[in-house]
N, C-alpha and C. Protein backbone atom coordinates (compact mmCIF):
# COMPACT_ATOMS: atom_id res chain seq x y z
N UNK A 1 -18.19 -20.15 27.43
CA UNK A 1 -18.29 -21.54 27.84
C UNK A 1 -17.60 -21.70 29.19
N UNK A 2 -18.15 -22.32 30.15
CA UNK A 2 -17.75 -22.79 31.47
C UNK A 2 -17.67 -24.49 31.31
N UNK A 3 -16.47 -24.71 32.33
CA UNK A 3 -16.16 -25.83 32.64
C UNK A 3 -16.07 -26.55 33.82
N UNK A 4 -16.66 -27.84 34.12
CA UNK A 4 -16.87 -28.40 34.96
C UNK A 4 -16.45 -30.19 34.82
N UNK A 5 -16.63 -31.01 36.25
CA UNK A 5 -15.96 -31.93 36.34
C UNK A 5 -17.57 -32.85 36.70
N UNK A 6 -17.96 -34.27 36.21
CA UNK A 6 -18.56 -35.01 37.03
C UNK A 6 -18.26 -36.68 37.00
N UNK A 7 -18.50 -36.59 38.31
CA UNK A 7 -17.80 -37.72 38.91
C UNK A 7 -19.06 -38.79 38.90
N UNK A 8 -18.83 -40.04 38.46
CA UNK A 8 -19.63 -41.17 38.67
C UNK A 8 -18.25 -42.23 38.79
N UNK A 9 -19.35 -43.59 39.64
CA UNK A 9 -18.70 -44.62 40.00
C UNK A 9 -18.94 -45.55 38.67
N UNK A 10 -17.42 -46.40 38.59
CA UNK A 10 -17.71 -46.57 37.10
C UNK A 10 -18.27 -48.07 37.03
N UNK A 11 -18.53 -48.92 38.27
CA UNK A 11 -19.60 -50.11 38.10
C UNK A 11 -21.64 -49.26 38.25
N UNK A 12 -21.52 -48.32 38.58
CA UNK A 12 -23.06 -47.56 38.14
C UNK A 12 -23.04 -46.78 37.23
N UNK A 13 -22.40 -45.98 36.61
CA UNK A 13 -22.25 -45.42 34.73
C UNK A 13 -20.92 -45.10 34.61
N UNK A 14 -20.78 -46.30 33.73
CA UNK A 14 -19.30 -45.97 32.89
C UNK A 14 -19.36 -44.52 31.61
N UNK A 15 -17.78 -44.57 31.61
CA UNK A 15 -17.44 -44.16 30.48
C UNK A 15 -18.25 -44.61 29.34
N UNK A 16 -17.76 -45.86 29.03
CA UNK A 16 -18.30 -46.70 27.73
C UNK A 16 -20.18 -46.73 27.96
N UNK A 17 -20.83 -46.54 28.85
CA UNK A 17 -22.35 -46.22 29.50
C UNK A 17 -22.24 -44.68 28.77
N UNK A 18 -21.81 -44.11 29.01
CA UNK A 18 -22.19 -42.66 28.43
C UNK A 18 -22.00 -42.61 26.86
N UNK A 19 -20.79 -43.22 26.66
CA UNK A 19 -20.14 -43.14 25.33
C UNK A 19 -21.47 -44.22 24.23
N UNK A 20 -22.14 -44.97 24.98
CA UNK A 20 -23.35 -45.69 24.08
C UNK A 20 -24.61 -44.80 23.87
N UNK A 21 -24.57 -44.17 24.94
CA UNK A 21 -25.51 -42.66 24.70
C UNK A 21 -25.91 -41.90 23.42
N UNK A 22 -24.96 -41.97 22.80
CA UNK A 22 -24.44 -41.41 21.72
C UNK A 22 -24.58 -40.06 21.73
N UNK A 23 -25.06 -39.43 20.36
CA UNK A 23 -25.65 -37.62 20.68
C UNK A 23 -26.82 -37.43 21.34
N UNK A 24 -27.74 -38.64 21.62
CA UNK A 24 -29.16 -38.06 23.08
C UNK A 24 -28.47 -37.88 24.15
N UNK A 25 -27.21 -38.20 24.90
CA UNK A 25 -26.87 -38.15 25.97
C UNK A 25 -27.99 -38.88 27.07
N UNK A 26 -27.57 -38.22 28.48
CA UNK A 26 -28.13 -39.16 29.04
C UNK A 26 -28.02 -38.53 30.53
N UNK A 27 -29.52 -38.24 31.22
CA UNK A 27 -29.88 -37.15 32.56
C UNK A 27 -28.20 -37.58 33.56
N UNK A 28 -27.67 -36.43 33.76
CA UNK A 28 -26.70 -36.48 35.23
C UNK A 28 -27.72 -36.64 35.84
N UNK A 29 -28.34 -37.98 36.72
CA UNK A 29 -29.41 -37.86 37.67
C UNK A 29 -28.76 -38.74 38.58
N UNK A 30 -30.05 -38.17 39.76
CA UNK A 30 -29.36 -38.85 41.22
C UNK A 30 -28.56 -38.13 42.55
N UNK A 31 -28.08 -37.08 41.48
CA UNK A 31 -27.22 -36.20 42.77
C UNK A 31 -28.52 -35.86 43.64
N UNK A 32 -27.45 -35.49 44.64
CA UNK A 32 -28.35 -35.35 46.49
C UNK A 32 -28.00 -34.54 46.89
N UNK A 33 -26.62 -33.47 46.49
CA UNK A 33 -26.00 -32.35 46.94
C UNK A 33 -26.64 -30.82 46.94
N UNK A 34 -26.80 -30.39 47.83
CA UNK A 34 -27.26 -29.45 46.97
C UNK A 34 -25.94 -28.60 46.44
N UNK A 35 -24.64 -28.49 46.77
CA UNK A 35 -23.77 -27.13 46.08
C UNK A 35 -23.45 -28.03 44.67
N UNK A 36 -23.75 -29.51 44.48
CA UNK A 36 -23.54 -30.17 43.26
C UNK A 36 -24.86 -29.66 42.19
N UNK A 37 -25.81 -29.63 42.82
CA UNK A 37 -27.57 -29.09 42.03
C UNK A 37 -27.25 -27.51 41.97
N UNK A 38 -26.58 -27.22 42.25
CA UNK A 38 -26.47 -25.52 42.07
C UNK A 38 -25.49 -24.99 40.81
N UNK A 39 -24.76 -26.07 40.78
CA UNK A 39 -23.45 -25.70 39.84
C UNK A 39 -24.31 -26.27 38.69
N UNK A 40 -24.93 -27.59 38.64
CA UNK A 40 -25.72 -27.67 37.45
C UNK A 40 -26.96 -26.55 36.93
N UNK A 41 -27.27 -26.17 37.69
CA UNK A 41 -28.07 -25.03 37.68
C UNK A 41 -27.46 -23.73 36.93
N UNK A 42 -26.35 -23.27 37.32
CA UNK A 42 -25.39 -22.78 36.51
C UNK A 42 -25.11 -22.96 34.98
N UNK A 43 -25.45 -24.40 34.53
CA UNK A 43 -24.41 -24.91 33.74
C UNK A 43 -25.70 -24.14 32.00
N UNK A 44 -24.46 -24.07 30.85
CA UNK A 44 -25.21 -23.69 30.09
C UNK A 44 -25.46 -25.05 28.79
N UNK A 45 -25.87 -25.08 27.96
CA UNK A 45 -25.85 -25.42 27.06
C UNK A 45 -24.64 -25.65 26.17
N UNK A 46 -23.69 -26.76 25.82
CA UNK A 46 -22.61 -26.11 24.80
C UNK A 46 -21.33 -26.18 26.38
N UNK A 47 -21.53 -26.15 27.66
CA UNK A 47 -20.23 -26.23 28.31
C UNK A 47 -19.64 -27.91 28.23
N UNK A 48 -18.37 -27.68 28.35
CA UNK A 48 -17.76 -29.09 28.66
C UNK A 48 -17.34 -28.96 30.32
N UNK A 49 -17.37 -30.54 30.12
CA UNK A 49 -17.57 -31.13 31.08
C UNK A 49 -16.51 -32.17 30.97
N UNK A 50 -15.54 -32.48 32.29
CA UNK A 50 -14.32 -34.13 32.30
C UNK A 50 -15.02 -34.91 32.92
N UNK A 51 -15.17 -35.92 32.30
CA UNK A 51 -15.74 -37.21 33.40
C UNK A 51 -14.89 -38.44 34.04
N UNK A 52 -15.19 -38.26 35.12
CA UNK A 52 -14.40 -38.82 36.07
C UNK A 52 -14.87 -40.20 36.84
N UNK A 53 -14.00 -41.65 36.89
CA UNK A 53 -14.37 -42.29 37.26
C UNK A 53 -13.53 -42.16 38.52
N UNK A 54 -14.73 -42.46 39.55
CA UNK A 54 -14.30 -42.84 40.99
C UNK A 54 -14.08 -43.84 41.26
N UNK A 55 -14.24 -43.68 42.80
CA UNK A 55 -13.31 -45.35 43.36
C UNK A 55 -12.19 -46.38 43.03
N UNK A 56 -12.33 -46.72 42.07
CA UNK A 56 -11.01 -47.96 41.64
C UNK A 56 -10.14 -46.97 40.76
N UNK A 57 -10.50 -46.34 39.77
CA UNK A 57 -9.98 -45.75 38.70
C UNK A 57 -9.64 -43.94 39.11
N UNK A 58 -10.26 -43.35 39.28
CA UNK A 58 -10.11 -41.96 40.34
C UNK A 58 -8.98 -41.46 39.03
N UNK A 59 -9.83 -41.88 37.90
CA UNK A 59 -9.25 -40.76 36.52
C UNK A 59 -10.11 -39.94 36.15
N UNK A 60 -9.68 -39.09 35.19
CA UNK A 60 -10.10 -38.49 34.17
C UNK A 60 -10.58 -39.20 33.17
N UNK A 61 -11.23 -39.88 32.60
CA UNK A 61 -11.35 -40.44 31.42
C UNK A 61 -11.92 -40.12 29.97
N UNK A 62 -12.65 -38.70 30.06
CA UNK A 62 -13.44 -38.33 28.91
C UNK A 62 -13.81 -37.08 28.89
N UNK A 63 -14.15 -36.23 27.81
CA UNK A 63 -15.02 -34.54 27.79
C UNK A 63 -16.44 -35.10 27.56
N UNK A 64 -17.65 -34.42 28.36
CA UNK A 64 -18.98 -34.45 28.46
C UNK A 64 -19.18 -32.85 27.86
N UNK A 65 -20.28 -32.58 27.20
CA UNK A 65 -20.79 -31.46 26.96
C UNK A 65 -21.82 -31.41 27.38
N UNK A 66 -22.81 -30.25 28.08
CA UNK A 66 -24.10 -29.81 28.52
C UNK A 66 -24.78 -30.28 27.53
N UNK A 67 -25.99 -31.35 26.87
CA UNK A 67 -26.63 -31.08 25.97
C UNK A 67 -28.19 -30.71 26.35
N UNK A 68 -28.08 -30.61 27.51
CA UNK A 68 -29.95 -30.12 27.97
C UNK A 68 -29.63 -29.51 29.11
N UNK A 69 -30.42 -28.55 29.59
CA UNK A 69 -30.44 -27.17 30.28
C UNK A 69 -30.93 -27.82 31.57
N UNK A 70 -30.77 -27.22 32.52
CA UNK A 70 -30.75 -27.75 34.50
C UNK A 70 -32.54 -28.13 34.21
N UNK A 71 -33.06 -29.65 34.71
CA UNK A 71 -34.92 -29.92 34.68
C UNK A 71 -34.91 -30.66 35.68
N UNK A 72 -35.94 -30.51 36.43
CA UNK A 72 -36.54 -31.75 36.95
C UNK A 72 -35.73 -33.40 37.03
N UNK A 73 -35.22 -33.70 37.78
CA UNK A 73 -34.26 -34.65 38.05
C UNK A 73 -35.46 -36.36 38.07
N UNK A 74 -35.53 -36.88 36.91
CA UNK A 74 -36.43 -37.99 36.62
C UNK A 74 -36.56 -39.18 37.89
N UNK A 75 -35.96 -39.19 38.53
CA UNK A 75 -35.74 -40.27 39.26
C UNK A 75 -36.37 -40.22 40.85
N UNK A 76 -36.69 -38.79 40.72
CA UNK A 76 -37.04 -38.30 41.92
C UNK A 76 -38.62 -37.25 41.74
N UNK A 77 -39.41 -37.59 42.57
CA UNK A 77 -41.03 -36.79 42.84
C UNK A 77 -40.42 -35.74 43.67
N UNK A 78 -39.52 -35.56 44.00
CA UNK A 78 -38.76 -33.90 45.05
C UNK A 78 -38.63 -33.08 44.21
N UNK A 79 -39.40 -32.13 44.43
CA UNK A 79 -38.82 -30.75 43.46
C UNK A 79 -37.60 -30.20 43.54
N UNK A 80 -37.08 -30.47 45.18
CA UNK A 80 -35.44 -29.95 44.90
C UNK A 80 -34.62 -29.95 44.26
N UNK A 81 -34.78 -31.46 43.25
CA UNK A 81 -33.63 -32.50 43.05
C UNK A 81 -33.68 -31.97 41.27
N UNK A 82 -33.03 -31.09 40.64
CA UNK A 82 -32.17 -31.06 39.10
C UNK A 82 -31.01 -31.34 38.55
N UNK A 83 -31.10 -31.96 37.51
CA UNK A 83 -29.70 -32.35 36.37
C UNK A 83 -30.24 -31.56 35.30
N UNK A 84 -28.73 -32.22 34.47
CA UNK A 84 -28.60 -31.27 33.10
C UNK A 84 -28.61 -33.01 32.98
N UNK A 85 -28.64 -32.56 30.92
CA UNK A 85 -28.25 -33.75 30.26
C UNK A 85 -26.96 -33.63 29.55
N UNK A 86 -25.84 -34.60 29.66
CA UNK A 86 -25.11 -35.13 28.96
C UNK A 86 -24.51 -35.60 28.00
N UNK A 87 -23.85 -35.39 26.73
CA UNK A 87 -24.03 -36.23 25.68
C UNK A 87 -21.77 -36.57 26.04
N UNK A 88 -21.64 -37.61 25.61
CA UNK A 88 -19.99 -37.85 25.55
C UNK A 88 -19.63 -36.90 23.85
N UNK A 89 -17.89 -36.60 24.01
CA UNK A 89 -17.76 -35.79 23.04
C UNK A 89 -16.23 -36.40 22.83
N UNK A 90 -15.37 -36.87 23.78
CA UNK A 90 -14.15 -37.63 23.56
C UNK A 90 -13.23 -38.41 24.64
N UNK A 91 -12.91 -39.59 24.12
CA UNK A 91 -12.42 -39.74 25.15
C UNK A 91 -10.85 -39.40 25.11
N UNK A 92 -10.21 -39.44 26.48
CA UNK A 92 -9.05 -38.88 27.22
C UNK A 92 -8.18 -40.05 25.99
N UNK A 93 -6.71 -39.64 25.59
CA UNK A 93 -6.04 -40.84 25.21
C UNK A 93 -5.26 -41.32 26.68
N UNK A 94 -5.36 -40.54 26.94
CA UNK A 94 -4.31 -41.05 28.48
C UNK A 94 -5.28 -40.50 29.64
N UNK A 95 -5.96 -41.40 30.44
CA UNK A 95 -6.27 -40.77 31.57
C UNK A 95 -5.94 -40.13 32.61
N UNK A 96 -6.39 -39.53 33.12
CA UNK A 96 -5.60 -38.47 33.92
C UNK A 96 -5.90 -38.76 35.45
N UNK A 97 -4.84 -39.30 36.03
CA UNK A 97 -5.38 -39.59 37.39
C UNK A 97 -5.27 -38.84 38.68
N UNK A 98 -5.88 -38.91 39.67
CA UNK A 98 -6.12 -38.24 41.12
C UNK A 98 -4.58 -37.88 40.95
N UNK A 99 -3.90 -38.62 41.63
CA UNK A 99 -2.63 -39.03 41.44
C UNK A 99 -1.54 -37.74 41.00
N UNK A 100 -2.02 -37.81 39.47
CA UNK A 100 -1.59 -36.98 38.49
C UNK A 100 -1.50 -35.49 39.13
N UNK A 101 -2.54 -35.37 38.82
CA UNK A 101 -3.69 -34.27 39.66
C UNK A 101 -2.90 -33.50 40.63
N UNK A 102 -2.79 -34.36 41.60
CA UNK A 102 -2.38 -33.61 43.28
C UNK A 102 -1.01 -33.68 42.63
N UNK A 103 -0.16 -33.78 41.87
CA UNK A 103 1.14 -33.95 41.67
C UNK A 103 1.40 -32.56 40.87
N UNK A 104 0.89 -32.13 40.06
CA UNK A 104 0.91 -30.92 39.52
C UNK A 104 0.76 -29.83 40.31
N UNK A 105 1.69 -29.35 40.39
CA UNK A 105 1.23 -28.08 41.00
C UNK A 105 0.59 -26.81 40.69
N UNK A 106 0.46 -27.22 38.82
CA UNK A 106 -0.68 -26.12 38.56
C UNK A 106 -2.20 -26.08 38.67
N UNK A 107 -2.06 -27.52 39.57
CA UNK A 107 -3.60 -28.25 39.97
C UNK A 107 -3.75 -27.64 41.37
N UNK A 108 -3.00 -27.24 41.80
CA UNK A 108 -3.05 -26.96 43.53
C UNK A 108 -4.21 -26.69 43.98
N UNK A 109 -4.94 -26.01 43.21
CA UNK A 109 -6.03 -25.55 43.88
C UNK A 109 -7.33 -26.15 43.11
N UNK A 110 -7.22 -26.91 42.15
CA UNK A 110 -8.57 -26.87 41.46
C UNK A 110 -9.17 -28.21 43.17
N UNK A 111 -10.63 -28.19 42.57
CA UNK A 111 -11.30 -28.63 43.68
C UNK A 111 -11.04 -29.77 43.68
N UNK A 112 -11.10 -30.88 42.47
CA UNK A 112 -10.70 -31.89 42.30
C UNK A 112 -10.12 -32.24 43.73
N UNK A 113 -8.79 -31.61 43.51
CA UNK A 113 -7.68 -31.80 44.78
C UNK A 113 -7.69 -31.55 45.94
N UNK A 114 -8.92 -30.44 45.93
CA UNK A 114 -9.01 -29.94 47.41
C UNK A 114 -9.81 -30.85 48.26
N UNK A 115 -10.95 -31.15 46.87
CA UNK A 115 -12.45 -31.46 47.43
C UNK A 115 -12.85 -32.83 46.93
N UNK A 116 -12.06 -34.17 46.80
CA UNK A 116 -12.43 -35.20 46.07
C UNK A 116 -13.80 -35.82 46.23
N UNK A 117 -15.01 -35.30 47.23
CA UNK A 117 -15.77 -36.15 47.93
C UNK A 117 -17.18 -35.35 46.63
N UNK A 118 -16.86 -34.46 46.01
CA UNK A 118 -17.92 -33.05 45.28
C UNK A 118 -18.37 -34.13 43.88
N UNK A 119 -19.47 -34.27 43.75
CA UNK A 119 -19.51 -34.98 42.46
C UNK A 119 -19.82 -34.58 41.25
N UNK A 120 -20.36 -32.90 40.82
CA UNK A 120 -20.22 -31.96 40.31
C UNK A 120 -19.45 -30.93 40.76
N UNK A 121 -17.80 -30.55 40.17
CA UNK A 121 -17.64 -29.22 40.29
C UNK A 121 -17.22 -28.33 39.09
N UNK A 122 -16.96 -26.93 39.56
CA UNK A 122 -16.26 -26.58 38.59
C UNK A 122 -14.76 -26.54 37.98
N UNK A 123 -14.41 -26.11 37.13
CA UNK A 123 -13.03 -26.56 36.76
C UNK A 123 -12.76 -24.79 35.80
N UNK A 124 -11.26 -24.42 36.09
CA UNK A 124 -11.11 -23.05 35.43
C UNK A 124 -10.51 -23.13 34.48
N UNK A 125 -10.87 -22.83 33.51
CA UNK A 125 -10.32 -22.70 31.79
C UNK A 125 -8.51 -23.14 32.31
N UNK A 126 -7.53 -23.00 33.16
CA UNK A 126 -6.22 -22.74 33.24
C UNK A 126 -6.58 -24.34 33.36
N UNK A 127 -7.14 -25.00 34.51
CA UNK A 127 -7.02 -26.26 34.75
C UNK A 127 -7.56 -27.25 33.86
N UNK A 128 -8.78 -26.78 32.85
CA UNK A 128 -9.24 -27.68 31.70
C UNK A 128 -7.82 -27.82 31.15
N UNK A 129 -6.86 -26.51 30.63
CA UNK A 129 -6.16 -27.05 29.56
C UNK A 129 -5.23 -27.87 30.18
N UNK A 130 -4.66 -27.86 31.23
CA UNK A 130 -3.81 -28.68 31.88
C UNK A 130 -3.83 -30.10 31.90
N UNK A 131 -5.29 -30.15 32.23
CA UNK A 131 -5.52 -31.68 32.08
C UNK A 131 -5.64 -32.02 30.95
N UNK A 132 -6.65 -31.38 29.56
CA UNK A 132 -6.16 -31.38 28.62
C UNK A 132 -4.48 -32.51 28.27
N UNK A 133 -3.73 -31.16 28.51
CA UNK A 133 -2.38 -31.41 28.10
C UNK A 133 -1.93 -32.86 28.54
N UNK A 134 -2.25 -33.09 29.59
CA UNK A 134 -1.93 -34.33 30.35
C UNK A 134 -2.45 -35.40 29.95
N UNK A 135 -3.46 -35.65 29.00
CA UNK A 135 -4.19 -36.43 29.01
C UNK A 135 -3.76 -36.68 27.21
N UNK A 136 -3.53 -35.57 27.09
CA UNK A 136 -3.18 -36.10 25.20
C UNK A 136 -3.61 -35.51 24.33
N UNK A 137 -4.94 -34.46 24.83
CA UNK A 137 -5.45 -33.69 24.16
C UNK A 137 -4.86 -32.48 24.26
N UNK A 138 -5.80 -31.23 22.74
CA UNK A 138 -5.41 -30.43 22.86
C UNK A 138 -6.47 -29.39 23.28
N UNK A 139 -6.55 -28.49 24.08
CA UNK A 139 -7.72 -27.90 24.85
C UNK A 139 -8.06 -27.22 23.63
């Protein structure tokens, strides 16, 4: 299992937007990146995923799991353009913020910190559990 981070703004899909999803989940669509369409491309079936609200909030707020394999991105007639699908799996008891984040120094390097602008990245088993830990859960 691989782990990764995606970022949405949380007045265009919330937390509680994913979390109504229920187990159909619901297309990551829309990205425009391509090193963001590549990592989904990557992604398997069964990985988790932290979901992250931007702009106002710039937390951690929840684990996403892969529930559908890299297709055709619905929103778009471009063949370039693929997502995976989504389903929510828990939320954070304590969110974990930017903040947090750059303050740890066992975060130093995850991209999060390096790279806040990436709206899919990846995240390394050391830094899932960290945040994990931070957040209330147990990895």
């Amino acid at each position: 299992m691989r782990y990764w981070l995606f970022k949405s703004e949380p007045d265009k899909w919330s937390w509680a937007d994913q979390l109504a999803r229920g187990d159909a989940g619901e297309e990551w669509d829309g990205i425009r990146n391509y090193q963001a369409r590549n990592y989904m491309r990557e992604m398997q079936v069964g990985d988790r995923g932290f979901f992250y609200h931007s702009n106002k909030d710039r937390a951690i707020v929840g684990i996403v799991e892969v529930c559908a394999p890299c297709h055709p991105d619905s929103t778009t007639e471009d063949p370039r353009w693929e997502c995976v699908d989504l389903r929510a799996v828990a939320s954070m008891p304590r969110p974990v913020t930017l903040q947090m984040c750059k303050a740890d120094p066992r975060l130093a390097d995850m991209v999060l910190v390096k790279n806040t602008r990436l709206s899919v990245q990846p995240v390394t088993e050391a830094e899932w559990k960290v945040i994990c830990e931070l957040g209330g859960l147990q990895a």
